[in-house]
C-alpha atoms as a PDB file:
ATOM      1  CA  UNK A   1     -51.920  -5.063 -45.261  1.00  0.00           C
ATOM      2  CA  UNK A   2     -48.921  -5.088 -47.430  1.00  0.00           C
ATOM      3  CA  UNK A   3     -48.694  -1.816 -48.467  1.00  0.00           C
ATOM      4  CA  UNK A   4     -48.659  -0.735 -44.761  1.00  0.00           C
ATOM      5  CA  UNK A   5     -45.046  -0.074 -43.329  1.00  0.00           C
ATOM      6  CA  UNK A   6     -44.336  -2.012 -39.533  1.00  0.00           C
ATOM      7  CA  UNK A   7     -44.087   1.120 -37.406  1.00  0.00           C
ATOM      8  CA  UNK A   8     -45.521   3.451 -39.198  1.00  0.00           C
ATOM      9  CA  UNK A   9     -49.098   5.042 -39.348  1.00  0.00           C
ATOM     10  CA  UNK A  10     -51.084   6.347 -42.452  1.00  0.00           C
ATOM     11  CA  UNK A  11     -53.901   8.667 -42.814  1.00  0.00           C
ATOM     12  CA  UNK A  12     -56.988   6.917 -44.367  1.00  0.00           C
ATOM     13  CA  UNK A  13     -60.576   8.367 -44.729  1.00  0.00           C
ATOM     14  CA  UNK A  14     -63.273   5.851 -42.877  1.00  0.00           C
ATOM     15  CA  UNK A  15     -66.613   6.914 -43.549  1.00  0.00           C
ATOM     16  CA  UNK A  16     -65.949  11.061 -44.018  1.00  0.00           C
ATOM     17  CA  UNK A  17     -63.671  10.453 -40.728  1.00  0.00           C
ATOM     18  CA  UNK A  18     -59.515  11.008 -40.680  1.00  0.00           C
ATOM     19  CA  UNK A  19     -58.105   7.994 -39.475  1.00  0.00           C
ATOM     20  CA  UNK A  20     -54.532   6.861 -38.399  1.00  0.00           C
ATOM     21  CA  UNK A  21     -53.796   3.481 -39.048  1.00  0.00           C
ATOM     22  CA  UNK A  22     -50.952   1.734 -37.616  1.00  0.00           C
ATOM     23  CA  UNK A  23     -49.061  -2.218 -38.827  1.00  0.00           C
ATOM     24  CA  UNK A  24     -46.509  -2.655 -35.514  1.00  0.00           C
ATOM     25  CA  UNK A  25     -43.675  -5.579 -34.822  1.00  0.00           C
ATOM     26  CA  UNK A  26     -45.966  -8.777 -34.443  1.00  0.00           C
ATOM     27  CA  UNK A  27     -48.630  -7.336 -37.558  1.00  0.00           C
ATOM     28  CA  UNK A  28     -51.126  -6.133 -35.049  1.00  0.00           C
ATOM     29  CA  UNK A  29     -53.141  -3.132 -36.876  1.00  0.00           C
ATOM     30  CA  UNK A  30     -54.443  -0.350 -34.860  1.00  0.00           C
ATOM     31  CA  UNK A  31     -56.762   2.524 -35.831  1.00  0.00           C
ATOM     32  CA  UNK A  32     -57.003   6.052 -34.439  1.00  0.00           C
ATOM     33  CA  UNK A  33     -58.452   9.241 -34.664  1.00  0.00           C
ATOM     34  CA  UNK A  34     -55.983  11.330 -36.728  1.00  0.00           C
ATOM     35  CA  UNK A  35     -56.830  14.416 -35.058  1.00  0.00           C
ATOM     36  CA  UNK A  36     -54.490  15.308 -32.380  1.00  0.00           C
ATOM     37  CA  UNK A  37     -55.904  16.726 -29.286  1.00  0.00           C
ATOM     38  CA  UNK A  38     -53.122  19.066 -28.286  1.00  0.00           C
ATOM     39  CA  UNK A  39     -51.578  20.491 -31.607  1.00  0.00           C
ATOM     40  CA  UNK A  40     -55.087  20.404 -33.028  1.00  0.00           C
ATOM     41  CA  UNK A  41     -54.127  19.025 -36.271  1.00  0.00           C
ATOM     42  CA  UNK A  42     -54.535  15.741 -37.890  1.00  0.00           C
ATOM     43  CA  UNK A  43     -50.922  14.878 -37.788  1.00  0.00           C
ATOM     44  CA  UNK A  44     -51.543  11.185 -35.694  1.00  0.00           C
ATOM     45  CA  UNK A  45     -50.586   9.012 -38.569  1.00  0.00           C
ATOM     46  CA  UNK A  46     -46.503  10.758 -38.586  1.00  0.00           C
ATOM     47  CA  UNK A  47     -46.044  10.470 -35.130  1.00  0.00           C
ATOM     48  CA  UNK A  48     -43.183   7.756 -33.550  1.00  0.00           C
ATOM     49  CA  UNK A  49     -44.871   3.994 -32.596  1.00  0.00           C
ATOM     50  CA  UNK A  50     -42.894   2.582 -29.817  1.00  0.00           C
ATOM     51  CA  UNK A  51     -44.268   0.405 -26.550  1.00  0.00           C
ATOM     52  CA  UNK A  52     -44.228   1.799 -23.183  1.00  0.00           C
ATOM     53  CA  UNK A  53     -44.457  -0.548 -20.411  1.00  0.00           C
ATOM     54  CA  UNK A  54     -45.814  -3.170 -22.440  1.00  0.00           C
ATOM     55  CA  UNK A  55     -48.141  -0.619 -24.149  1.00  0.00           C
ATOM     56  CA  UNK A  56     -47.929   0.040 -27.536  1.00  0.00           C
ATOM     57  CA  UNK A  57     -48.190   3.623 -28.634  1.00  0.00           C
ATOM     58  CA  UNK A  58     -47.744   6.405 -31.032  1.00  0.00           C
ATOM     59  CA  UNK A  59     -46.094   9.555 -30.062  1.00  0.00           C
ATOM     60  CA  UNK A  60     -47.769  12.825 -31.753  1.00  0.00           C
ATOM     61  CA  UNK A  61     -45.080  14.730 -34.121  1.00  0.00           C
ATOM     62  CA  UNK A  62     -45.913  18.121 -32.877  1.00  0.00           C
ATOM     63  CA  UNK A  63     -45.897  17.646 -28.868  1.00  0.00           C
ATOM     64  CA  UNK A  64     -45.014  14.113 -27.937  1.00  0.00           C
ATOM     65  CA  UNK A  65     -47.868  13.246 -25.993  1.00  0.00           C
ATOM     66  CA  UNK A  66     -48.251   9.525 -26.093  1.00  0.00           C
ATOM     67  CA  UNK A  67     -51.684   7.474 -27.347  1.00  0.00           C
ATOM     68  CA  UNK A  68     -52.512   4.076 -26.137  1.00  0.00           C
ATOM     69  CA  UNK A  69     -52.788   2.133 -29.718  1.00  0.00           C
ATOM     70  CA  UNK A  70     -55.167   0.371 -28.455  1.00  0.00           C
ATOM     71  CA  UNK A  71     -57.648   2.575 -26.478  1.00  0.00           C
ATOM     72  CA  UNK A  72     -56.786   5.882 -27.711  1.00  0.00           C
ATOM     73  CA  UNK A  73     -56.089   6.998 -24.075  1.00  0.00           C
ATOM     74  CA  UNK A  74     -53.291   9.822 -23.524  1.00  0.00           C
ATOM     75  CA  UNK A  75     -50.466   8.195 -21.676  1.00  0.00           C
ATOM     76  CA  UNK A  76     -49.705  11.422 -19.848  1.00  0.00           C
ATOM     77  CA  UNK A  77     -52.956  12.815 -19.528  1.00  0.00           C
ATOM     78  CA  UNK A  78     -55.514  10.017 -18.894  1.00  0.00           C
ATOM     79  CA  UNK A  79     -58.236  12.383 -19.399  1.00  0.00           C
ATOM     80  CA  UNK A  80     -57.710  12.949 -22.586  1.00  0.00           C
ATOM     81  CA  UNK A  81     -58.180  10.693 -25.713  1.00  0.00           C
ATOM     82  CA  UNK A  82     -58.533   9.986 -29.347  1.00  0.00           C
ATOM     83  CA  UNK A  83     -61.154   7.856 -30.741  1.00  0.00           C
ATOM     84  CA  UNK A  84     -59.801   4.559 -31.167  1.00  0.00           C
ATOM     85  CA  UNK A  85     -61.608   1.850 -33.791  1.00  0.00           C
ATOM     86  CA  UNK A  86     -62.069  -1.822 -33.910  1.00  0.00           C
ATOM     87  CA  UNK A  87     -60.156  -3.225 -36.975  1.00  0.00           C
ATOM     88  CA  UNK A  88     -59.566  -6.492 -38.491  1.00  0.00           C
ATOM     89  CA  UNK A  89     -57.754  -7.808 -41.274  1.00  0.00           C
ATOM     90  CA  UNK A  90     -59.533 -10.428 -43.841  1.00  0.00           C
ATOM     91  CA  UNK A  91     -57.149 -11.644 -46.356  1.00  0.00           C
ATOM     92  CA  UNK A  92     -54.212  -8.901 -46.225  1.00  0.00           C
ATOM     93  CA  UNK A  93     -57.440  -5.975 -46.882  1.00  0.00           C
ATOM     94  CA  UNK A  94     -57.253  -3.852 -43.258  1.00  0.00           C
ATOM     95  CA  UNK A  95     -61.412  -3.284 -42.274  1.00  0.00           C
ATOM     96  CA  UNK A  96     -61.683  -0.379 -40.064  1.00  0.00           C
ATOM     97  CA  UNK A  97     -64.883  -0.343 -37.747  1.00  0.00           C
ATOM     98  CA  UNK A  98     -67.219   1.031 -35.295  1.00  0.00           C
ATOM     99  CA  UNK A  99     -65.468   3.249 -32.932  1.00  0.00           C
ATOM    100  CA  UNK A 100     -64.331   1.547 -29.620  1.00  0.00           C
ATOM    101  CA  UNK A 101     -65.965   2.820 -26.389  1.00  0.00           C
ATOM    102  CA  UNK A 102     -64.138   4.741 -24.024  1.00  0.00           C
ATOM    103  CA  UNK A 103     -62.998   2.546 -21.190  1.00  0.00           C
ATOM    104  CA  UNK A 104     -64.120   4.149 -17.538  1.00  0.00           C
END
């Protein structure tokens, strides 16, 4: 937990998978897909963490397009998303999970 920056993501590899990881304001830790739907690279981890509406986010680098930290869910286009996983932190050591299901 320590070594992760408030604000900003890092690229991890869970289980063979790219992962985004993100430490924001109040030490929440999110985990993403790193893959970015629309530029169709695994750029997720450099993009801009902000909150919209009460919704904390990461903006993708290439495009913009907003992700829901916590769901994954494209805040411009709900239909599209990026895998979003259940994490915890056990004495400062960030576990990353199962993926989250997609909410309807």
């Amino acid at each position: 937990m320590s070594d992760l920056e408030v604000e900003r993501g890092v690229a991890a590899l869970v289980h063979g998978q790219s992962v985004a990881i993100f430490r924001v304001a109040d030490d929440e830790v999110y985990a993403l897909g790193n893959h970015d739907p629309f530029a169709k690279a695994s750029m997720i981890a450099r993009g801009i963490v902000g909150v919209r509406h009460g919704v904390p986010f990461v903006a993708s680098p290439a495009h913009k397009h907003a992700f829901d930290l916590r769901t994954g869910r494209c805040l411009e286009d709900a239909h599209v998303t990026v895998p979003a996983y259940a994490v915890k932190v056990v004495d400062g050591v960030v576990l990353v999970g199962h993926r989250k299901a997609q909410a309807a």
